[in-house]
N, C-alpha and C. Protein backbone atom coordinates (compact mmCIF):
# COMPACT_ATOMS: atom_id res chain seq x y z
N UNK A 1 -30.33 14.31 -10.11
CA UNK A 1 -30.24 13.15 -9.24
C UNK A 1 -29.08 12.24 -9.67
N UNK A 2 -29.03 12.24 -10.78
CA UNK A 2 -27.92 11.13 -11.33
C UNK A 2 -26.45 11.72 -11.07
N UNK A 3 -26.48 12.90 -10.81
CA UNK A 3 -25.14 13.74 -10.70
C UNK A 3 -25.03 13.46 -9.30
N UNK A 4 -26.10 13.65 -8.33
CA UNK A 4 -25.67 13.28 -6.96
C UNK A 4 -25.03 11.94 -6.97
N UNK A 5 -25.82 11.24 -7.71
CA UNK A 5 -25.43 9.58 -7.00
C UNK A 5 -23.88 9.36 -7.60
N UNK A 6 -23.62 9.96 -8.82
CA UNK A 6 -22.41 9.39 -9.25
C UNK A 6 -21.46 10.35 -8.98
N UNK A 7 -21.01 11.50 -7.71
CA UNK A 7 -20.49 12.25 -7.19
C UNK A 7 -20.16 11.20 -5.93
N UNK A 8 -21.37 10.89 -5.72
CA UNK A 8 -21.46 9.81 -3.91
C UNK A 8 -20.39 8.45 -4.57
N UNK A 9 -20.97 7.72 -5.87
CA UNK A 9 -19.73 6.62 -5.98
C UNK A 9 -18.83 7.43 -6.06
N UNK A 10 -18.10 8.39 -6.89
CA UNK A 10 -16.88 8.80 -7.18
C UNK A 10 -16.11 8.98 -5.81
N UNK A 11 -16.61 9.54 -4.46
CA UNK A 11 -16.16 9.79 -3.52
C UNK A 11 -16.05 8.34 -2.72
N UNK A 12 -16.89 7.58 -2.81
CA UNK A 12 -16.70 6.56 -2.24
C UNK A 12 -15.67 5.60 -3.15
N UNK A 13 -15.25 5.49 -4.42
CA UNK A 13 -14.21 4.98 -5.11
C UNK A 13 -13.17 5.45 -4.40
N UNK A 14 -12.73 6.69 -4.42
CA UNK A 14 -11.62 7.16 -4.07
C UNK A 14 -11.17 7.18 -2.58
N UNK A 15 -11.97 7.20 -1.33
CA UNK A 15 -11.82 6.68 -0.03
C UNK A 15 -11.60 5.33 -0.39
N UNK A 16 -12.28 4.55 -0.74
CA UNK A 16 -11.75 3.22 -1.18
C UNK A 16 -10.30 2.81 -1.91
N UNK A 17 -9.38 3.68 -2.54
CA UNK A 17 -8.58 4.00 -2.60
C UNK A 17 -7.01 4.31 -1.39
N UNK A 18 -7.67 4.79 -0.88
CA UNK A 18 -7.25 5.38 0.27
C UNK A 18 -6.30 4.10 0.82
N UNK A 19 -5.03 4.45 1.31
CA UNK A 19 -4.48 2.58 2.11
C UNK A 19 -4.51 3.26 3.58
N UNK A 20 -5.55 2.47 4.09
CA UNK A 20 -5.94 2.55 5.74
C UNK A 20 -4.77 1.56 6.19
N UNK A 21 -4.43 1.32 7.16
CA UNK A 21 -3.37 0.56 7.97
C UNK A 21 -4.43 0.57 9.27
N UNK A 22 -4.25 -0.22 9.96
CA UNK A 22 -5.11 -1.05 11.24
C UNK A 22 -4.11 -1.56 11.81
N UNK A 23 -3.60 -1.14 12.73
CA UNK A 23 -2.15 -1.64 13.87
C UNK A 23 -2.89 -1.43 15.17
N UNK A 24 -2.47 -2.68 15.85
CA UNK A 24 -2.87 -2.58 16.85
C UNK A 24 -2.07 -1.63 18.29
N UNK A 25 -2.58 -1.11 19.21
CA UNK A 25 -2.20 -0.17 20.31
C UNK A 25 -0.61 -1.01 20.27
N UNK A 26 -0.22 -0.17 20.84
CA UNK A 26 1.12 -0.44 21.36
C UNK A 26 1.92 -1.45 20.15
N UNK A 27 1.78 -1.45 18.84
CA UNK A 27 2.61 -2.54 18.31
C UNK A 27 3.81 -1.54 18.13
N UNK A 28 5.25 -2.40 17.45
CA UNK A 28 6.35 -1.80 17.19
C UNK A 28 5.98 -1.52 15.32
N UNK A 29 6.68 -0.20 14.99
CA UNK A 29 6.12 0.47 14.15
C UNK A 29 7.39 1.22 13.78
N UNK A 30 7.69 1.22 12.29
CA UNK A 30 8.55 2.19 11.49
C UNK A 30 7.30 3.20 10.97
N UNK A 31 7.67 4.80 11.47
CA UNK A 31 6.33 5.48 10.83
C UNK A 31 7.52 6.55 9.91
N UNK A 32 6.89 6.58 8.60
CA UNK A 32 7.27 7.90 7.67
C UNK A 32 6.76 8.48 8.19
N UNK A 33 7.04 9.61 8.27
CA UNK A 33 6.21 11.02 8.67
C UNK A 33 5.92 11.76 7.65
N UNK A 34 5.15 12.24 7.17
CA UNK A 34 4.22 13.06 6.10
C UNK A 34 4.93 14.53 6.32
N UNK A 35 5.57 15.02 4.85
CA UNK A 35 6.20 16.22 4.29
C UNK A 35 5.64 16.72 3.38
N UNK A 36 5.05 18.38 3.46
CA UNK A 36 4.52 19.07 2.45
C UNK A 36 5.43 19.63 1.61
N UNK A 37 5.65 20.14 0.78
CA UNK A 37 6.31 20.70 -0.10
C UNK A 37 5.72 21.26 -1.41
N UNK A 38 6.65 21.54 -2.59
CA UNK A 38 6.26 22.09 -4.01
C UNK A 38 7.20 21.94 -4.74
N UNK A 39 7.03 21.92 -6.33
CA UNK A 39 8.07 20.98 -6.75
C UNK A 39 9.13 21.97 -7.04
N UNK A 40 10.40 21.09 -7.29
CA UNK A 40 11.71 21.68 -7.18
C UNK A 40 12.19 22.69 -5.47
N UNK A 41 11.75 21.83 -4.73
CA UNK A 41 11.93 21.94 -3.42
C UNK A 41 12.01 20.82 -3.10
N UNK A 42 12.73 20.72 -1.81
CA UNK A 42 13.51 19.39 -0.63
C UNK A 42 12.02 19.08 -0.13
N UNK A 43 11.97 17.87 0.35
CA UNK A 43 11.12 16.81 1.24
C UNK A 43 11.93 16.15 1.95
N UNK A 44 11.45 16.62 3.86
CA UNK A 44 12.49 15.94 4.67
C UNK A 44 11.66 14.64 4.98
N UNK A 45 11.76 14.06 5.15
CA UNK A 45 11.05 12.41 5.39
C UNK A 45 11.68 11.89 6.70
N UNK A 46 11.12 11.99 7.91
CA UNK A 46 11.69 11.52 8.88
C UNK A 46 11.18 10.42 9.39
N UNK A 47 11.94 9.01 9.49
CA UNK A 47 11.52 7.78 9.75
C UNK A 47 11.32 7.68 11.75
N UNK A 48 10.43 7.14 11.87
CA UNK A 48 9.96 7.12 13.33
C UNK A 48 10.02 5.65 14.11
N UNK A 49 10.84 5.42 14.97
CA UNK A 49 10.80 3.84 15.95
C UNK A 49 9.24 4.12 16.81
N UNK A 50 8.02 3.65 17.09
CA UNK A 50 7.00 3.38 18.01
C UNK A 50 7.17 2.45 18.10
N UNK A 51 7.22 2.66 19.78
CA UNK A 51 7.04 0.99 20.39
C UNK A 51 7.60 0.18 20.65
N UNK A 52 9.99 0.47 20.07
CA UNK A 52 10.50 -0.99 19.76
C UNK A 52 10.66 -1.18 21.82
N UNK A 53 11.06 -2.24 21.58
CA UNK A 53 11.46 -2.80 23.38
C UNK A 53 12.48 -3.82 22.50
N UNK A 54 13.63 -3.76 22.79
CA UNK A 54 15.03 -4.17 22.80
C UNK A 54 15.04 -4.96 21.38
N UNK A 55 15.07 -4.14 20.43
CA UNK A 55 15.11 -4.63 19.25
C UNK A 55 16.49 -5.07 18.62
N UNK A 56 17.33 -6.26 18.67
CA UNK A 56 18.46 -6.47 18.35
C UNK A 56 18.70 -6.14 16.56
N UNK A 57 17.87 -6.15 15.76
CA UNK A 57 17.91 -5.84 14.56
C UNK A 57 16.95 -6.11 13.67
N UNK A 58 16.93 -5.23 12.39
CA UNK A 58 16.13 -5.29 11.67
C UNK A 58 16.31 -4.77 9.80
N UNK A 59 15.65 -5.27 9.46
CA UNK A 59 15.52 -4.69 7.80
C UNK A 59 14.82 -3.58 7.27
N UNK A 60 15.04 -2.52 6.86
CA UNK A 60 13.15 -1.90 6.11
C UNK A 60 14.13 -1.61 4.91
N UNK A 61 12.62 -1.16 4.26
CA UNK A 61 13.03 -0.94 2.80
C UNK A 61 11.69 -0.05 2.27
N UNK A 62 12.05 1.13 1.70
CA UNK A 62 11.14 2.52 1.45
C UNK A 62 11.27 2.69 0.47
N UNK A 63 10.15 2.57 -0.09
CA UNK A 63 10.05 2.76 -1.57
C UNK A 63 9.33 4.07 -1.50
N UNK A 64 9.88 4.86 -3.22
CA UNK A 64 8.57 6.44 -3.54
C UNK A 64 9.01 6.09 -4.63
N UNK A 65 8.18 7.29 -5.49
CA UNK A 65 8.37 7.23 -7.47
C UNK A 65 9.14 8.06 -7.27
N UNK A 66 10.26 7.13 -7.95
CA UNK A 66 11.55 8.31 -8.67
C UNK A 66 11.00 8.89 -9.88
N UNK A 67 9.82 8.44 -10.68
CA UNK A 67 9.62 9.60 -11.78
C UNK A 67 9.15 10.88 -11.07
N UNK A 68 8.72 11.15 -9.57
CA UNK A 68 8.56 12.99 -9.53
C UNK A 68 9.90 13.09 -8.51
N UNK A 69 10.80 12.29 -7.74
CA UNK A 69 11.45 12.92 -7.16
C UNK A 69 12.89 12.04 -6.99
N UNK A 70 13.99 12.59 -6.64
CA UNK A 70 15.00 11.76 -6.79
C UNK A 70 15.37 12.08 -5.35
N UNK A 71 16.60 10.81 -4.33
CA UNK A 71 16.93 10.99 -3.88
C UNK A 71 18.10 12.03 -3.75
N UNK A 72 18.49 12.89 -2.61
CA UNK A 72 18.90 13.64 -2.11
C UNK A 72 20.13 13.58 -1.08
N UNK A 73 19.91 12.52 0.25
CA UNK A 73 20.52 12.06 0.97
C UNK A 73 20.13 11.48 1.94
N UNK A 74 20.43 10.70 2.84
CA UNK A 74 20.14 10.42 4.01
C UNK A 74 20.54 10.41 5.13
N UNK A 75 20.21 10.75 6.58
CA UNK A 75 21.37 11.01 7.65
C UNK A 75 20.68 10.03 8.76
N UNK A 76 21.47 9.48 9.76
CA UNK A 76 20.70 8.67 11.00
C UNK A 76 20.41 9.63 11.52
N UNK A 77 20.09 9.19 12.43
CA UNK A 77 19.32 10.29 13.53
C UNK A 77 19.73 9.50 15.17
N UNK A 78 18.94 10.16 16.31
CA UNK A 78 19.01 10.12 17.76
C UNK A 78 19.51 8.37 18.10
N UNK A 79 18.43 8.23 16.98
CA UNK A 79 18.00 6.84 17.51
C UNK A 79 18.79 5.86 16.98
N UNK A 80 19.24 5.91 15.75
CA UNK A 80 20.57 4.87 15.51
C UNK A 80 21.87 5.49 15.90
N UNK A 81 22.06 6.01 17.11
CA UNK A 81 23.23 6.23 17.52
C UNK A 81 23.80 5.13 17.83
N UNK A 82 23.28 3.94 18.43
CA UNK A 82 24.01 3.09 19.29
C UNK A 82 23.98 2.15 18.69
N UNK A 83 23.44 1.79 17.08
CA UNK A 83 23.28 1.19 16.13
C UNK A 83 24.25 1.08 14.81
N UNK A 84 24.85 -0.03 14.70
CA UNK A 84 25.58 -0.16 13.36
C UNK A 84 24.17 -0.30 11.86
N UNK A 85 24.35 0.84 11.69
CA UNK A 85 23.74 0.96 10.54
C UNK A 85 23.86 0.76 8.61
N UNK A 86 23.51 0.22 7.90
CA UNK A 86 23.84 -0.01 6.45
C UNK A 86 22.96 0.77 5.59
N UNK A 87 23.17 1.56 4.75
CA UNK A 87 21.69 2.12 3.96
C UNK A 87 22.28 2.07 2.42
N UNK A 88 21.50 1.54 1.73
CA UNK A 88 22.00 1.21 0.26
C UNK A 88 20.73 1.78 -0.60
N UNK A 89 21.75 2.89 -1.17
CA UNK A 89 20.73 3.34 -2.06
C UNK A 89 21.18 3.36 -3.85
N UNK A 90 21.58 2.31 -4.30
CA UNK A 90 21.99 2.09 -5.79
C UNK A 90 20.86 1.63 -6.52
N UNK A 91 20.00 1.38 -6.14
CA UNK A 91 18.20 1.07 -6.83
C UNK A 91 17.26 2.42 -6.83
N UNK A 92 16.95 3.12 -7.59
CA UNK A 92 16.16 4.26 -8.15
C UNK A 92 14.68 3.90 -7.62
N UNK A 93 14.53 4.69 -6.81
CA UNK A 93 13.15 4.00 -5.89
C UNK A 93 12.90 3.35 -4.74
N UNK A 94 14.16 3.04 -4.45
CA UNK A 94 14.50 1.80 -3.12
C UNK A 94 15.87 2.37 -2.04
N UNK A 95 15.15 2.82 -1.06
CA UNK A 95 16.22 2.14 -0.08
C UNK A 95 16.39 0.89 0.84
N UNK A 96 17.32 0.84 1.17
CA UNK A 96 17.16 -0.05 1.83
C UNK A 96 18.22 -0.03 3.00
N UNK A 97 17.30 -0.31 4.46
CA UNK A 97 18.13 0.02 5.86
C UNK A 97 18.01 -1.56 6.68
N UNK A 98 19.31 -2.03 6.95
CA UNK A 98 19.60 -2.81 8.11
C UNK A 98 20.21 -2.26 9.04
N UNK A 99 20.17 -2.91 10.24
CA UNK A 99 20.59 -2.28 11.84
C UNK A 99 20.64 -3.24 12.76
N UNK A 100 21.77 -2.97 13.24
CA UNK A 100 21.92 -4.26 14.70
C UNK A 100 22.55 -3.19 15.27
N UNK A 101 21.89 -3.49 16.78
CA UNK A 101 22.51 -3.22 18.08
C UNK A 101 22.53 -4.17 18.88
N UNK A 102 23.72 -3.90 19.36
CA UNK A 102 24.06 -4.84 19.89
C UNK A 102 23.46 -5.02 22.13
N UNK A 103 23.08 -3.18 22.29
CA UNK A 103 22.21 -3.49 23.61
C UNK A 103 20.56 -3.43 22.90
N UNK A 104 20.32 -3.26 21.93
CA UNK A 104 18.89 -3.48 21.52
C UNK A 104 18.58 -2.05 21.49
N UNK A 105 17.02 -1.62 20.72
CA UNK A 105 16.84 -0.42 20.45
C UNK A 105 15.46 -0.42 21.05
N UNK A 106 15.08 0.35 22.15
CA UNK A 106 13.86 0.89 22.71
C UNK A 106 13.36 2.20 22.46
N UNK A 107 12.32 2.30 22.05
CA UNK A 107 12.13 3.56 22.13
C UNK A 107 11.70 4.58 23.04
N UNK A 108 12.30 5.88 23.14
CA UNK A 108 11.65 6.58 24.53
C UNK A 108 9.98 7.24 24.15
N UNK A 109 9.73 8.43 24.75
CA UNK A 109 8.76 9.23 25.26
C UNK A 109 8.63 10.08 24.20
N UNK A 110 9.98 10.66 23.35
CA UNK A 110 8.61 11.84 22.36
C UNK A 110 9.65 11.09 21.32
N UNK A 111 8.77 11.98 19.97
CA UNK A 111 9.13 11.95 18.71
C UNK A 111 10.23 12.04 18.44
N UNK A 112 11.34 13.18 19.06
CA UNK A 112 12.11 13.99 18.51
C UNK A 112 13.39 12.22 18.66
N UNK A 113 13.72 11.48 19.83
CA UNK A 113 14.69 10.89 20.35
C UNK A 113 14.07 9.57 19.35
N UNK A 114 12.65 9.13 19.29
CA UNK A 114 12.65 7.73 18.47
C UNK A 114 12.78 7.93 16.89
N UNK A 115 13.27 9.23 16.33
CA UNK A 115 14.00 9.35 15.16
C UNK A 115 15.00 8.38 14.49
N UNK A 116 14.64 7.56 13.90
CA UNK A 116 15.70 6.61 13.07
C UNK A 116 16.46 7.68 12.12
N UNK A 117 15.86 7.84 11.56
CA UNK A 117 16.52 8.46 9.80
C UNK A 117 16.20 9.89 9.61
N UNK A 118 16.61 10.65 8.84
CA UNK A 118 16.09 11.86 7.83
C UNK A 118 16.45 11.23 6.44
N UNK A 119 15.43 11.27 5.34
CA UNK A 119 15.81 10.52 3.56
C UNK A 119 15.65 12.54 3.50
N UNK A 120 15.98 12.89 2.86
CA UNK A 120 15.77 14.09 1.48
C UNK A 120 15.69 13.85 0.32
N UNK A 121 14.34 14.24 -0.39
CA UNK A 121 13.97 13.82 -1.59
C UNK A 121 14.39 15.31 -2.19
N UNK A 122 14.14 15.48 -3.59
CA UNK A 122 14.72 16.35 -3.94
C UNK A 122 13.23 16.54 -5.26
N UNK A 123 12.75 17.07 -5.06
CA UNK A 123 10.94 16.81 -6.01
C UNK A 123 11.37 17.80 -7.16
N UNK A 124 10.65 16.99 -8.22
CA UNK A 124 11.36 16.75 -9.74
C UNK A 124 10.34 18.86 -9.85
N UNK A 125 11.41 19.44 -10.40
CA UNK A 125 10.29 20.64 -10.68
C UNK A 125 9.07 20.89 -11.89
N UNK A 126 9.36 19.63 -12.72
CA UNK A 126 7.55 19.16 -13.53
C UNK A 126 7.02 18.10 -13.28
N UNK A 127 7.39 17.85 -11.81
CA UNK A 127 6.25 17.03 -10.94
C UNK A 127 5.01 17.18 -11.22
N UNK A 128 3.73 16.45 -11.10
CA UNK A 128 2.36 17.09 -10.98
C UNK A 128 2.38 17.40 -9.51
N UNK A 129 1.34 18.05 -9.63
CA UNK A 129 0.43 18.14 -8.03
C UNK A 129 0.25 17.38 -7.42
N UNK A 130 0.31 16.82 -6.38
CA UNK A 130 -0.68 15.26 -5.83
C UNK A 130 0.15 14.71 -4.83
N UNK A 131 -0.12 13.74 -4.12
CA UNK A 131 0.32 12.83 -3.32
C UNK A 131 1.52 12.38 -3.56
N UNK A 132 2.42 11.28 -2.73
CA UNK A 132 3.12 10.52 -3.41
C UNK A 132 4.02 9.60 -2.34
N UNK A 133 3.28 8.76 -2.22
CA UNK A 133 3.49 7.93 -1.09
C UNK A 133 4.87 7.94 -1.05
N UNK A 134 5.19 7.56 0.61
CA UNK A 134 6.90 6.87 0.93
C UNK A 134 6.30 5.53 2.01
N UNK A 135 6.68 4.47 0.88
CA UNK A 135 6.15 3.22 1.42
C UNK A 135 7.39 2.31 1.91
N UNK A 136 6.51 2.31 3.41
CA UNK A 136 7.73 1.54 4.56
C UNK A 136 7.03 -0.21 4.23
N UNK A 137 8.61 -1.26 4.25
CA UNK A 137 8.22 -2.39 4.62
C UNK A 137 9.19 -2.69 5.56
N UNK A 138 9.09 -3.23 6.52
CA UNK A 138 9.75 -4.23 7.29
C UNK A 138 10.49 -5.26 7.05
N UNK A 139 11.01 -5.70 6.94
CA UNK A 139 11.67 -7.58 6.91
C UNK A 139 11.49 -7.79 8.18
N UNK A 140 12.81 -8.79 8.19
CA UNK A 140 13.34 -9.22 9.01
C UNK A 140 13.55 -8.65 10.44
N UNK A 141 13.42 -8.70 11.70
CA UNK A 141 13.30 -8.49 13.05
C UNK A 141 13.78 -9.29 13.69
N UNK A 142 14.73 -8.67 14.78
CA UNK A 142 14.77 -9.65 16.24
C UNK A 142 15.23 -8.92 17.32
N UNK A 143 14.31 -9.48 18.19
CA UNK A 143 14.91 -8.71 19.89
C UNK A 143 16.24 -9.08 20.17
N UNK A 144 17.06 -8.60 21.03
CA UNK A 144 17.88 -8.65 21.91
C UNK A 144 18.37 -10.31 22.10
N UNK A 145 17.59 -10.93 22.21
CA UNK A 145 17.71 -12.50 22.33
C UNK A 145 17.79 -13.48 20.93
N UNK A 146 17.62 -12.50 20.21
CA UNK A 146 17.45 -13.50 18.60
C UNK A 146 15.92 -13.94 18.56
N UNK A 147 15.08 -13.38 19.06
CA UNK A 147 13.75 -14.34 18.73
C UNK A 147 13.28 -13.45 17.88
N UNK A 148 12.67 -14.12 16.82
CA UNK A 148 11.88 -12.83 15.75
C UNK A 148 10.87 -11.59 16.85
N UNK A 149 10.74 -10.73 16.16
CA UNK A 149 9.94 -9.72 16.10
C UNK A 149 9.21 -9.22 14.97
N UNK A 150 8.08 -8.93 15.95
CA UNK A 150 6.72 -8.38 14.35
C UNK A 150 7.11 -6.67 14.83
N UNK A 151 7.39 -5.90 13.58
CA UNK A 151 7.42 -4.87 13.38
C UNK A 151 6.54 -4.40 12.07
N UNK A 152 6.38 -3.32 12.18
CA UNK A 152 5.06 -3.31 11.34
C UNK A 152 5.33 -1.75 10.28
N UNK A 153 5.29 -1.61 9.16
CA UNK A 153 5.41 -0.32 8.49
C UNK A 153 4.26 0.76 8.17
N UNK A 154 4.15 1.95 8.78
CA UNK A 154 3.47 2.92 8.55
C UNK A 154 3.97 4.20 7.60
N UNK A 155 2.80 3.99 6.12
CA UNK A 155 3.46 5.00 4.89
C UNK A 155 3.32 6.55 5.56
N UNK A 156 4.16 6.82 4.51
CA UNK A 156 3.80 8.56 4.96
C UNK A 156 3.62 9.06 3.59
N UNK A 157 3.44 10.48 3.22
CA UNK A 157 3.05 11.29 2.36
C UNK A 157 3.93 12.47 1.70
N UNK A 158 4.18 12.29 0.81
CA UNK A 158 5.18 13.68 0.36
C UNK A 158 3.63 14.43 -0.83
């Protein structure tokens, strides 16, 4: 009996663990997208626009542990085509992306076109096993008009 119950906390510790995110329908959203891999193999990490409607510019900044994996490179994608883009990666653990457009950035209908970014991690080959978050934040936002915007960051998983 005592093995059940402290199997039931252990599982409930660790869902508790877990970082749930709660965004509401339709908000604007930077999503990592979740990459499987094994170590001493590439992780493509593709950053996702949901939701923007004429986003004149913005900040994020993505953090992972450089102790299992080092950066690799990074390329824009579909979606900062029409976007003057900055990406500074001289901090071990940190990037960091600003963007202005100047007609604003909406996003369309599938995945493939609201592509911001590809990062390539490069996973350390005496990595452990396990998880290893790629944690999106937001800054700074504004539509088309200069009025702030709430944009919101969704982690992903390597």
């Amino acid at each position: 009996m005592k093995k059940i119950i402290a199997l039931i906390l252990t599982i409930g510790l660790l869902l508790s663990c877990l970082p749930f995110t709660t965004i509401a329908a339709n908000a604007a959203v930077v999503v990592a997208e979740n990459y499987t891999t094994v170590q001493g193999n590439y992780a493509y990490v593709y950053l996702r626009a949901d939701n923007f409607v004429n986003i004149g510019a913005l900040d994020i900044e993505i953090y992972y542990d450089s102790s299992a994996m080092s950066l690799h490179h990074t390329s824009n994608e579909i979606f900062f085509n029409s976007a003057l883009v900055s990406t500074n990666t001289d901090t071990s653990g940190l990037i960091k992306i600003s963007a202005m457009a100047v007609n604003g950035l909406t996003s369309g209908t599938d995945t493939y076109s609201n592509r911001l970014m590809t990062i390539c991690f490069k996973i350390n080959s005496d990595c452990p096993v396990g998880d290893y978050p790629v944690v999106v934040t937001v800054g700074d936002a504004y539509d088309n008009d200069f009025n702030p915007a709430t944009i919101s960051g969704v982690n992903g998983i390597i």
